[in-house]
PDB file of N, CA and C in Angstrom:
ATOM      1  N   UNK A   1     -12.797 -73.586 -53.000  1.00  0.00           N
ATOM      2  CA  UNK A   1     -12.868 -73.673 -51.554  1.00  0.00           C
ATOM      3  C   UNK A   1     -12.764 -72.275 -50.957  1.00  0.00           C
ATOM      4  N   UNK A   2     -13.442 -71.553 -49.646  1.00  0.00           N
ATOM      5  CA  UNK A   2     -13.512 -70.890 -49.097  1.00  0.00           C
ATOM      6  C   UNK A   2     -12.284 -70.918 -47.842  1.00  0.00           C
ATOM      7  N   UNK A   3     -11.470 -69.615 -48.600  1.00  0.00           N
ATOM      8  CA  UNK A   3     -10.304 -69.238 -47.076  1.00  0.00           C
ATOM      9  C   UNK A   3     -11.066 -68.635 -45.849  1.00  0.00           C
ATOM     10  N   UNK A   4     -10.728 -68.756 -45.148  1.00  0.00           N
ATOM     11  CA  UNK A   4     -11.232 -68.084 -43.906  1.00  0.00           C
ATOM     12  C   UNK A   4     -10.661 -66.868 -43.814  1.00  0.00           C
ATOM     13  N   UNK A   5     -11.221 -65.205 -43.368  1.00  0.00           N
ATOM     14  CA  UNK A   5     -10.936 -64.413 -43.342  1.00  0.00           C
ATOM     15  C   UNK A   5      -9.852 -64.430 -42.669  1.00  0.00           C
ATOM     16  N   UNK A   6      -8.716 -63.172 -42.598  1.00  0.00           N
ATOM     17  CA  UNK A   6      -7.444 -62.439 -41.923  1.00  0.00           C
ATOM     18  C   UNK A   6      -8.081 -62.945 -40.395  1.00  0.00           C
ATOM     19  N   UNK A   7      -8.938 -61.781 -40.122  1.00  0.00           N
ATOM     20  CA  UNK A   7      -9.184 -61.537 -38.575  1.00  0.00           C
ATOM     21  C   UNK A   7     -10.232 -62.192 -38.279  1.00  0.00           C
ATOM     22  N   UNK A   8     -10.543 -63.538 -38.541  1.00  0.00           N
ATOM     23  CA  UNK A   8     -11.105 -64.832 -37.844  1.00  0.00           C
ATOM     24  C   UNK A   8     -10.404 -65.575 -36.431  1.00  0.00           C
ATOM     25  N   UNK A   9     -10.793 -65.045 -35.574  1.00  0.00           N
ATOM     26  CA  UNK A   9     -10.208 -65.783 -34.385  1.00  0.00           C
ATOM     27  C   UNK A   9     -10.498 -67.148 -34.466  1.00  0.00           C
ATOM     28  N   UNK A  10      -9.797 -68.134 -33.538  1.00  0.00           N
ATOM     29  CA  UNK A  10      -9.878 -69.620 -33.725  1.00  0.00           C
ATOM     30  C   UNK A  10     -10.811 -69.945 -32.299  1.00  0.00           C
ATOM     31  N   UNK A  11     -11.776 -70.688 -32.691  1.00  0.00           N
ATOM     32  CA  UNK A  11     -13.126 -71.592 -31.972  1.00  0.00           C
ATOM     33  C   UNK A  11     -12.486 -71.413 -30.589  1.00  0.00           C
ATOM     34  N   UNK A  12     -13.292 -71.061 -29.369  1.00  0.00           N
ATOM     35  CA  UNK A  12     -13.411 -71.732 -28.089  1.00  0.00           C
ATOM     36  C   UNK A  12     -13.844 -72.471 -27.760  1.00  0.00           C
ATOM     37  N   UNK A  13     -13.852 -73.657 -27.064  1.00  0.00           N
ATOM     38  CA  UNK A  13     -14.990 -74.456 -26.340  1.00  0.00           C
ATOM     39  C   UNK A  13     -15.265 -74.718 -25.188  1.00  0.00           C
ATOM     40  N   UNK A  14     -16.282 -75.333 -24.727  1.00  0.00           N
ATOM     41  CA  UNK A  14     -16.707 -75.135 -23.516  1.00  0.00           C
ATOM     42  C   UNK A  14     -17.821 -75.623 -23.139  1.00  0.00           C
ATOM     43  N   UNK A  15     -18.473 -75.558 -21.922  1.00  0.00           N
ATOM     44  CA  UNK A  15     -20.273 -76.390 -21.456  1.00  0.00           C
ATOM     45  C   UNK A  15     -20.777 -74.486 -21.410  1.00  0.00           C
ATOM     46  N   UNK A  16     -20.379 -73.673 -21.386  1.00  0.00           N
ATOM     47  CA  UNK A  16     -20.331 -72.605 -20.686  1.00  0.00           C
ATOM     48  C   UNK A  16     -20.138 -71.187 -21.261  1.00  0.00           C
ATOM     49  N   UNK A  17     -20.673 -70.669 -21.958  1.00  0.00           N
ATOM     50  CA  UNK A  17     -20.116 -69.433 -22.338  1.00  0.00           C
ATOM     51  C   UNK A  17     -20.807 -67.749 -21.800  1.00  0.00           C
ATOM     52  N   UNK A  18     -20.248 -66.980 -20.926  1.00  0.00           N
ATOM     53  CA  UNK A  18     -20.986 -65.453 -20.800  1.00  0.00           C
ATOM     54  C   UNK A  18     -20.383 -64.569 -21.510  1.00  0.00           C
ATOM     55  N   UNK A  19     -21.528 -63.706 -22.224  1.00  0.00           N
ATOM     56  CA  UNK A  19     -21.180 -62.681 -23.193  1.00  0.00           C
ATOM     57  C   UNK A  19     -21.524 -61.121 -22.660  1.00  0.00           C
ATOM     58  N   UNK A  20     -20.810 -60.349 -22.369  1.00  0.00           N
ATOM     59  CA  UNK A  20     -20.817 -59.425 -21.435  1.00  0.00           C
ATOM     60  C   UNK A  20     -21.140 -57.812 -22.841  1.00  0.00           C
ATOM     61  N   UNK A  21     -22.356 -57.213 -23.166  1.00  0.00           N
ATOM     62  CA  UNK A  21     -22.801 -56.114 -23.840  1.00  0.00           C
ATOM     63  C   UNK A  21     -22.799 -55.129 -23.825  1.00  0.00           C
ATOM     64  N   UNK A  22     -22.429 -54.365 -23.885  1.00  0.00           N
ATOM     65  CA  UNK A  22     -22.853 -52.956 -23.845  1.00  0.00           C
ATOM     66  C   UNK A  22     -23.992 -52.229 -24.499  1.00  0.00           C
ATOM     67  N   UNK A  23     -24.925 -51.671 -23.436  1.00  0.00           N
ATOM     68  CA  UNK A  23     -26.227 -51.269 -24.379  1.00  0.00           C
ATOM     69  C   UNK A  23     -26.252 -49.725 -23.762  1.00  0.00           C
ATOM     70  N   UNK A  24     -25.209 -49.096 -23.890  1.00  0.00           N
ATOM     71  CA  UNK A  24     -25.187 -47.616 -24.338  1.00  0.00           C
ATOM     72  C   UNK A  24     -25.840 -47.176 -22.565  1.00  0.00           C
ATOM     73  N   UNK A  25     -25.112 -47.105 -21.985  1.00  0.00           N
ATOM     74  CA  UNK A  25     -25.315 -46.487 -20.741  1.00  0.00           C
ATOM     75  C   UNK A  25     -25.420 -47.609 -19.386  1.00  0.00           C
ATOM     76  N   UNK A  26     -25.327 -48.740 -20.159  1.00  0.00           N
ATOM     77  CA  UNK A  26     -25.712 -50.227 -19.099  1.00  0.00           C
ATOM     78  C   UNK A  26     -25.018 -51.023 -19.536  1.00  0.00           C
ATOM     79  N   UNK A  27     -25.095 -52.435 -19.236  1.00  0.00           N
ATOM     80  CA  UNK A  27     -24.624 -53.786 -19.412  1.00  0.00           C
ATOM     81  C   UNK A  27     -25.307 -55.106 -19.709  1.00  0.00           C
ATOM     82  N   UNK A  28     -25.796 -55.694 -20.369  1.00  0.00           N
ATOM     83  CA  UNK A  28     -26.312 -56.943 -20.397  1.00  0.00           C
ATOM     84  C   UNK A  28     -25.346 -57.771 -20.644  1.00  0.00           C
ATOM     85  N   UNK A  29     -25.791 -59.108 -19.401  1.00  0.00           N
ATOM     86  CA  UNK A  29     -24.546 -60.441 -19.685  1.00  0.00           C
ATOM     87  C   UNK A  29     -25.768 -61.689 -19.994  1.00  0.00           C
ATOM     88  N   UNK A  30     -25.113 -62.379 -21.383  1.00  0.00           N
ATOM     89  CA  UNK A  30     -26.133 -63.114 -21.824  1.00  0.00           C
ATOM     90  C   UNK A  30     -25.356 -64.124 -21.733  1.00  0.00           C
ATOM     91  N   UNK A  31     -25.774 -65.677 -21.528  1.00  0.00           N
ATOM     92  CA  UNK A  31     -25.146 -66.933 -21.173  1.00  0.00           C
ATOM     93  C   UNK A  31     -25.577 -67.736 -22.063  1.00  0.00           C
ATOM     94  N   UNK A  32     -24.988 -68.349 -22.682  1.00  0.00           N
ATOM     95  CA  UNK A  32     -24.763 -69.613 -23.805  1.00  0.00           C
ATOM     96  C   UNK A  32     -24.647 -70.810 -23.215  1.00  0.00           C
ATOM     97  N   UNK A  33     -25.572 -72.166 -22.774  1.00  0.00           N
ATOM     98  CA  UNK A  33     -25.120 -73.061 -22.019  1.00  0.00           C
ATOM     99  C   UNK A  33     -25.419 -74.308 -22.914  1.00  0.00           C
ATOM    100  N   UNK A  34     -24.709 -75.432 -23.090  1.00  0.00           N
ATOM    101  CA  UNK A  34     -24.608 -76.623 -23.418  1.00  0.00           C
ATOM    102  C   UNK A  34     -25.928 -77.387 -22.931  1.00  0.00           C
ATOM    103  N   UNK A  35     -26.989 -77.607 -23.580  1.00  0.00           N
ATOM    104  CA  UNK A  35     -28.087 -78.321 -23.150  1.00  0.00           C
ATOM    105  C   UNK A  35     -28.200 -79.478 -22.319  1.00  0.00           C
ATOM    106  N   UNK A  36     -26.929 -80.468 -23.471  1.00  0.00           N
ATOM    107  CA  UNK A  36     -27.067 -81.224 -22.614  1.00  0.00           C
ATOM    108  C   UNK A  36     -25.951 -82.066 -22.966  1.00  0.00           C
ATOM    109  N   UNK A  37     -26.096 -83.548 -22.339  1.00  0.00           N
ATOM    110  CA  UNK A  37     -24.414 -84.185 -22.002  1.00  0.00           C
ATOM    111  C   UNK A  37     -24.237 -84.364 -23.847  1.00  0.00           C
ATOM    112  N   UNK A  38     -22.435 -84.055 -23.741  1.00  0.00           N
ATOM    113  CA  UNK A  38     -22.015 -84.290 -25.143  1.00  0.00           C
ATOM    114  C   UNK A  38     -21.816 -82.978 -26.042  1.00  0.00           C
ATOM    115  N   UNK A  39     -22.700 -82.197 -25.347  1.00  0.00           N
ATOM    116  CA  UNK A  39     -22.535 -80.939 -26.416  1.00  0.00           C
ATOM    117  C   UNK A  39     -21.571 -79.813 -26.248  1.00  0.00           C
ATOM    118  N   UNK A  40     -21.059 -78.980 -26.861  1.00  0.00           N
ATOM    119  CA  UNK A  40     -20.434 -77.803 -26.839  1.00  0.00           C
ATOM    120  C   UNK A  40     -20.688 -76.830 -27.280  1.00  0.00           C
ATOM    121  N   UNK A  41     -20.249 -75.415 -26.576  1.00  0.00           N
ATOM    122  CA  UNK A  41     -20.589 -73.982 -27.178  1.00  0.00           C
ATOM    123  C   UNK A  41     -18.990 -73.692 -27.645  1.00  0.00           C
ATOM    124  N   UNK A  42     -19.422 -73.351 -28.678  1.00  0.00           N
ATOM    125  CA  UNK A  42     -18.217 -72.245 -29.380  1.00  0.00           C
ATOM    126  C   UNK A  42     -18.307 -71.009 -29.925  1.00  0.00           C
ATOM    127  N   UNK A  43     -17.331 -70.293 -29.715  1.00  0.00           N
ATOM    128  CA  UNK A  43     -17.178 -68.663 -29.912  1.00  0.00           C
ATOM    129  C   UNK A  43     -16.388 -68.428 -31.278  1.00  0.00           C
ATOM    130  N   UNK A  44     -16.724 -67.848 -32.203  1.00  0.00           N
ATOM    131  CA  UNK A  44     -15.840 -67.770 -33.325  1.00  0.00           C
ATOM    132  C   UNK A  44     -16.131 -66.221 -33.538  1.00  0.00           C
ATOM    133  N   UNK A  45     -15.391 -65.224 -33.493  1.00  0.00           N
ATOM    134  CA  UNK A  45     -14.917 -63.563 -33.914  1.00  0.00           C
ATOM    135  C   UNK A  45     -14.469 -63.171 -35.118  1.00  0.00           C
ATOM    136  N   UNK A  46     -15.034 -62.898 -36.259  1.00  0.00           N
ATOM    137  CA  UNK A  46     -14.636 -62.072 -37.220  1.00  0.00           C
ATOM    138  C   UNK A  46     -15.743 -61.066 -38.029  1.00  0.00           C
ATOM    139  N   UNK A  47     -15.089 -60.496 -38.749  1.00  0.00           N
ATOM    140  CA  UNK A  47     -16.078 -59.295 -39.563  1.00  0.00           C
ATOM    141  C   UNK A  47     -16.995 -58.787 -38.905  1.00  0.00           C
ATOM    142  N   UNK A  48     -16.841 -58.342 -37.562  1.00  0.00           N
ATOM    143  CA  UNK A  48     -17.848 -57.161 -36.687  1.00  0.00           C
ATOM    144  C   UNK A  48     -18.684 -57.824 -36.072  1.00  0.00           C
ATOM    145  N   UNK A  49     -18.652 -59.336 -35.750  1.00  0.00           N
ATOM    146  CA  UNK A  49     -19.419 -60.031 -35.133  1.00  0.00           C
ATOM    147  C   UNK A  49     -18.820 -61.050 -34.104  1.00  0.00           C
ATOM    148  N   UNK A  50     -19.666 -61.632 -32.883  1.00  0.00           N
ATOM    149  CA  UNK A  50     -19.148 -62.483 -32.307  1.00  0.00           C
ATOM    150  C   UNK A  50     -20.226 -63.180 -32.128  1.00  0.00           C
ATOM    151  N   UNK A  51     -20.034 -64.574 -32.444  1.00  0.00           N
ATOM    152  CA  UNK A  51     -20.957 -65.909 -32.675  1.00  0.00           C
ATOM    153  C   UNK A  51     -21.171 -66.667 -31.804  1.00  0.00           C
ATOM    154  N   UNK A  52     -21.827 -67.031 -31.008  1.00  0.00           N
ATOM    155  CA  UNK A  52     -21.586 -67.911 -29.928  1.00  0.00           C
ATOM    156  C   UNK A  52     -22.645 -69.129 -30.434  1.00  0.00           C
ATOM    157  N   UNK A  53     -22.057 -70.184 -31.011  1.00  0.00           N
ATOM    158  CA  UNK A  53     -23.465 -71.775 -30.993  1.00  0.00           C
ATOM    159  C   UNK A  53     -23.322 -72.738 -30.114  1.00  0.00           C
ATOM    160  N   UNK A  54     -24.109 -73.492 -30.334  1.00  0.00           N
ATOM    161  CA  UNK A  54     -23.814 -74.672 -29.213  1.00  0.00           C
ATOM    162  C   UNK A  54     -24.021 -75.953 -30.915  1.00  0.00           C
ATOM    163  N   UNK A  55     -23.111 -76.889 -30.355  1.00  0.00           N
ATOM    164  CA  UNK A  55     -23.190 -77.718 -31.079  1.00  0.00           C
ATOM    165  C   UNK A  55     -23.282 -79.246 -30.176  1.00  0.00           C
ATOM    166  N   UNK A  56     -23.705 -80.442 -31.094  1.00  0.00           N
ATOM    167  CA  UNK A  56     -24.012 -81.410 -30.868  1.00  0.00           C
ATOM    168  C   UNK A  56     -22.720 -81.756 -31.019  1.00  0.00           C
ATOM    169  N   UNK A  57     -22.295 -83.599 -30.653  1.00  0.00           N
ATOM    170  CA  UNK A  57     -21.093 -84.445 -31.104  1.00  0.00           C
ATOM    171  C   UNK A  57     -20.696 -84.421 -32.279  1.00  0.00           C
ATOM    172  N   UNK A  58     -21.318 -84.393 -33.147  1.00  0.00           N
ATOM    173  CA  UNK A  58     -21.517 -84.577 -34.660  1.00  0.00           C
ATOM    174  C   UNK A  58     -20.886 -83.194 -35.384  1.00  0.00           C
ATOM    175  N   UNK A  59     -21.416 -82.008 -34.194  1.00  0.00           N
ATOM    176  CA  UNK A  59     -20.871 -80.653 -35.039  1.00  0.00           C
ATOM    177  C   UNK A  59     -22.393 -80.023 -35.766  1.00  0.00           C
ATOM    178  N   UNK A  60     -23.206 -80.207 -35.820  1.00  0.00           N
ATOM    179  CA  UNK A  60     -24.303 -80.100 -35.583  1.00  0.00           C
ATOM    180  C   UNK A  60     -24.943 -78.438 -35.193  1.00  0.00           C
ATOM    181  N   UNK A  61     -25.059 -78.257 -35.562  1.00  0.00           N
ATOM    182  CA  UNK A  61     -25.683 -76.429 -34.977  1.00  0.00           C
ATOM    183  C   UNK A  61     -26.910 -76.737 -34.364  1.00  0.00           C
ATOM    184  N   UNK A  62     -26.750 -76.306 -32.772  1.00  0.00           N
ATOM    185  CA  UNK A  62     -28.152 -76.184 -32.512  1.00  0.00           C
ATOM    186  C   UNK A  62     -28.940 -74.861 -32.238  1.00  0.00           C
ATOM    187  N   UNK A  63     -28.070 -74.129 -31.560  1.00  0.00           N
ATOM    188  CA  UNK A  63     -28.864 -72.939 -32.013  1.00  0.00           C
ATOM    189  C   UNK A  63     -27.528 -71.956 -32.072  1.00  0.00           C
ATOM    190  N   UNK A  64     -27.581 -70.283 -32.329  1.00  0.00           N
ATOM    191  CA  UNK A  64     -26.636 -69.837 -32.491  1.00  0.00           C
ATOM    192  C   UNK A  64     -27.140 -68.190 -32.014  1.00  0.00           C
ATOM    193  N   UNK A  65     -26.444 -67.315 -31.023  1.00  0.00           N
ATOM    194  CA  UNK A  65     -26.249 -65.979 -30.971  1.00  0.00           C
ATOM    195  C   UNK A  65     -25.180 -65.690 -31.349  1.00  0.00           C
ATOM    196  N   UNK A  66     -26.036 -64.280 -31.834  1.00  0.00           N
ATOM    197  CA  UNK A  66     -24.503 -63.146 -32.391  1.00  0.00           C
ATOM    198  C   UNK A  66     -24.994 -61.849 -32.128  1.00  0.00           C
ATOM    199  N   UNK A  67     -23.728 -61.041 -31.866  1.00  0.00           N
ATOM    200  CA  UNK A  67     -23.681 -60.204 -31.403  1.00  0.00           C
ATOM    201  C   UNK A  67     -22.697 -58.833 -32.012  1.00  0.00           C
ATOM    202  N   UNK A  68     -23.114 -57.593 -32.382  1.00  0.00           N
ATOM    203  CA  UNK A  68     -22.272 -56.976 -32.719  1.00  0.00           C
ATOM    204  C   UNK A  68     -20.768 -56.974 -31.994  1.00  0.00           C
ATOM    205  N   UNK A  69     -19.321 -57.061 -32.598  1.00  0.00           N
ATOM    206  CA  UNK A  69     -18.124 -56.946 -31.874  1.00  0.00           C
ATOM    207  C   UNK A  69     -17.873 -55.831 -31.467  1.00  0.00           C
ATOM    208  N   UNK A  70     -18.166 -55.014 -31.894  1.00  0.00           N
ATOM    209  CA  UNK A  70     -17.859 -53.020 -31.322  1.00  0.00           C
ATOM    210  C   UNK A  70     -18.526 -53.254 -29.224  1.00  0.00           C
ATOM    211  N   UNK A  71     -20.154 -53.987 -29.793  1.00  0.00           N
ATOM    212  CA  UNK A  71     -20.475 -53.801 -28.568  1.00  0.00           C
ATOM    213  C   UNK A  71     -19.855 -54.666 -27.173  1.00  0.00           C
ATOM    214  N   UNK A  72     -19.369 -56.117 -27.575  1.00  0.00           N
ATOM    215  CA  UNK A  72     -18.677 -57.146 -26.978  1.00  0.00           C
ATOM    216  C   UNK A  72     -17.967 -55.931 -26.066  1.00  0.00           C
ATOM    217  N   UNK A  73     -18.192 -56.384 -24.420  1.00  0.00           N
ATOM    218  CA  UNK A  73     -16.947 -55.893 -23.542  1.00  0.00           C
ATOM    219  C   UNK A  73     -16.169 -57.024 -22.779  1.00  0.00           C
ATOM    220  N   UNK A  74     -16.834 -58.713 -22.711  1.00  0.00           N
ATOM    221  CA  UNK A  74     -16.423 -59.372 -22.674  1.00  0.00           C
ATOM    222  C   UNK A  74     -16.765 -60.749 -23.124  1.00  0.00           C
ATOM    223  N   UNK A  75     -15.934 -61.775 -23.482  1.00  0.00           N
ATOM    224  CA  UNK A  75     -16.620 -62.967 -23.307  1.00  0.00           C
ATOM    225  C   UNK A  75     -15.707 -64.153 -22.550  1.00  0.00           C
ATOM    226  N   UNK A  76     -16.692 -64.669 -21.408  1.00  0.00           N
ATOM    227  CA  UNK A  76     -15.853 -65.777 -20.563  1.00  0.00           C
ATOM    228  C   UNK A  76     -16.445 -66.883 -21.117  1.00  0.00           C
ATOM    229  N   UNK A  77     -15.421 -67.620 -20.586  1.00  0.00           N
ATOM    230  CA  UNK A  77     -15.743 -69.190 -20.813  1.00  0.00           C
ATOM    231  C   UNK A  77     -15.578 -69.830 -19.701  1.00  0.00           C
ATOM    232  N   UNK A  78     -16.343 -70.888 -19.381  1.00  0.00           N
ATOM    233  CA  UNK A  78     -16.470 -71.790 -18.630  1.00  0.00           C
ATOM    234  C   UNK A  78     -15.968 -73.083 -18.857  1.00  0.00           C
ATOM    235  N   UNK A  79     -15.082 -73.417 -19.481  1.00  0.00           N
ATOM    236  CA  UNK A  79     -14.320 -74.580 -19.815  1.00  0.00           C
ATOM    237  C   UNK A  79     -14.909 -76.020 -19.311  1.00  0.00           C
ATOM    238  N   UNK A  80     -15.573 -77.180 -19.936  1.00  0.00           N
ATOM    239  CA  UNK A  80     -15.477 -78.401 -19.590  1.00  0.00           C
ATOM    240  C   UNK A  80     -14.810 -79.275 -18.301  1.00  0.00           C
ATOM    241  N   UNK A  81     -15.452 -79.920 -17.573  1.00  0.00           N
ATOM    242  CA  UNK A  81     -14.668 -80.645 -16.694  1.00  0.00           C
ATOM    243  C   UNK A  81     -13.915 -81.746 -17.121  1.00  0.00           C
ATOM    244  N   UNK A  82     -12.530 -81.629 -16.868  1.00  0.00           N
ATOM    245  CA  UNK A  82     -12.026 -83.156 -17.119  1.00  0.00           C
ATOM    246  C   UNK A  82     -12.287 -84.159 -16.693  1.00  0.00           C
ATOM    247  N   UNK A  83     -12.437 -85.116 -17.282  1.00  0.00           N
ATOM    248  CA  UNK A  83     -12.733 -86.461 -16.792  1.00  0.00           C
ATOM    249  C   UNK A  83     -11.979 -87.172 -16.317  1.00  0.00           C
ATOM    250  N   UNK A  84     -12.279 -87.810 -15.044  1.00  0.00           N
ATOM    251  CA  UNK A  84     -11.210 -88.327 -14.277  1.00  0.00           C
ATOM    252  C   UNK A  84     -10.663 -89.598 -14.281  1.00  0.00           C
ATOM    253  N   UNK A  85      -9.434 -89.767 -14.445  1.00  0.00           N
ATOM    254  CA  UNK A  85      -8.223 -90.772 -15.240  1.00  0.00           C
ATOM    255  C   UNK A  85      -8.271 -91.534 -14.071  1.00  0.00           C
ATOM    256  N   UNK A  86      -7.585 -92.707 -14.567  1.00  0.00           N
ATOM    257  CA  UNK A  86      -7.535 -94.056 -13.023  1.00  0.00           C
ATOM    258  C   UNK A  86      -5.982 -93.667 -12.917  1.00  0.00           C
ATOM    259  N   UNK A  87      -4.972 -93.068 -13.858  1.00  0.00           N
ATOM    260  CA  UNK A  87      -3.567 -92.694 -13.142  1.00  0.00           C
ATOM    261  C   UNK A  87      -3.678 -91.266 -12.472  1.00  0.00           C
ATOM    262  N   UNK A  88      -5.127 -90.613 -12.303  1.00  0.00           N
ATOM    263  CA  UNK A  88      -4.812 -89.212 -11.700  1.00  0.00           C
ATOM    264  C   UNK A  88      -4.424 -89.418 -10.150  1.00  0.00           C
ATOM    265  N   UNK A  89      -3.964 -88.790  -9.811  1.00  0.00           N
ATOM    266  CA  UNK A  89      -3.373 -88.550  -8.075  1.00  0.00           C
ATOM    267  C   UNK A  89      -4.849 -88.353  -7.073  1.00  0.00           C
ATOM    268  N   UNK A  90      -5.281 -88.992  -6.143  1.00  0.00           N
ATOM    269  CA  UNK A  90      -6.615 -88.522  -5.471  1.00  0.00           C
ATOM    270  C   UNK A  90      -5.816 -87.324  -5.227  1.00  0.00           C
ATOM    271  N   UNK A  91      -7.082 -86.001  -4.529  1.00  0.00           N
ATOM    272  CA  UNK A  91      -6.941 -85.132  -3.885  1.00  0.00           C
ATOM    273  C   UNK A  91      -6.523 -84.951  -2.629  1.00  0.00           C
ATOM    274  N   UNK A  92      -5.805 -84.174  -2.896  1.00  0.00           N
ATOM    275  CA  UNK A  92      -5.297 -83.543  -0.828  1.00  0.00           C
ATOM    276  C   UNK A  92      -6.336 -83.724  -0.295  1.00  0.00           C
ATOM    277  N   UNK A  93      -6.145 -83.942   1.342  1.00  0.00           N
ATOM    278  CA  UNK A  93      -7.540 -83.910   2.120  1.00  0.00           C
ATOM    279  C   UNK A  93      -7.231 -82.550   2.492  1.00  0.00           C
ATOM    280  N   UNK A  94      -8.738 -82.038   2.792  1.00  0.00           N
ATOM    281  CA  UNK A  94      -9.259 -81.108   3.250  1.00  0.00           C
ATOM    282  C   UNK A  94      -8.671 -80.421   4.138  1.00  0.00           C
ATOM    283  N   UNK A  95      -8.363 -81.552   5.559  1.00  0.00           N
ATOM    284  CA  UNK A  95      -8.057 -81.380   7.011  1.00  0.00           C
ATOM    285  C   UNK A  95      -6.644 -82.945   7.469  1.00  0.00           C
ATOM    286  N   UNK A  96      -5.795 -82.004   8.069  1.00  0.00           N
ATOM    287  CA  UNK A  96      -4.990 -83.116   8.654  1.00  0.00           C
ATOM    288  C   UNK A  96      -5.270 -83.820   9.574  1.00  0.00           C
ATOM    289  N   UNK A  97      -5.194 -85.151   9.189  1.00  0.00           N
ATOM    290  CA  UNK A  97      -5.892 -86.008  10.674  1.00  0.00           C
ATOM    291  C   UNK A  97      -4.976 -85.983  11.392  1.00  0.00           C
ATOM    292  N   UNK A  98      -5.340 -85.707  12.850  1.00  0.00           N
ATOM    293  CA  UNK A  98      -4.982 -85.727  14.199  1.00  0.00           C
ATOM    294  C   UNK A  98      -4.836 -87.266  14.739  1.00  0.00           C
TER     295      UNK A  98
END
């Protein structure tokens, strides 16, 4: 069986991922988005690279960027919406009725 390297960071997930570059005097921000309902992008960091795929329910690879880590200056995530519970609290209103 295969250990996972020392400096393997652990998976992000998300509908959502921006990957922020450095191309030597500039910036490119490249976006990773979840196609479609059900799926997820994940970020996994080790050995001089940062991976960004999107996967199906199943786990599934559907497609995958990578990117040198030296050049990485950032990566955000856009985190999933929760789905809304029948014990959640409705929301504050907006405006106090008069």
């Amino acid at each position: 069986m295969i250990e996972p390297a020392d400096d393997v960071v652990p998976l992000v997930k998300g509908d959502r991922v921006e990957i922020l570059i450095d191309t030597g005097g500039a910036s490119r921000t490249y976006e990773v988005v979840a196609t479609r309902a059900g799926r997820r992008v994940e970020v996994r960091t080790g050995r001089g690279l940062v991976e960004v795929s999107e996967l199906t329910r199943g786990g599934t690879v559907v497609r995958t960027a990578r990117f040198m880590a030296g050049r990485v200056l950032a990566v955000v995530e856009h985190p999933a919406a929760d789905a809304i519970r029948p014990d959640d609290a409705p929301p504050p209103p907006l405006f106090a009725a008069s």
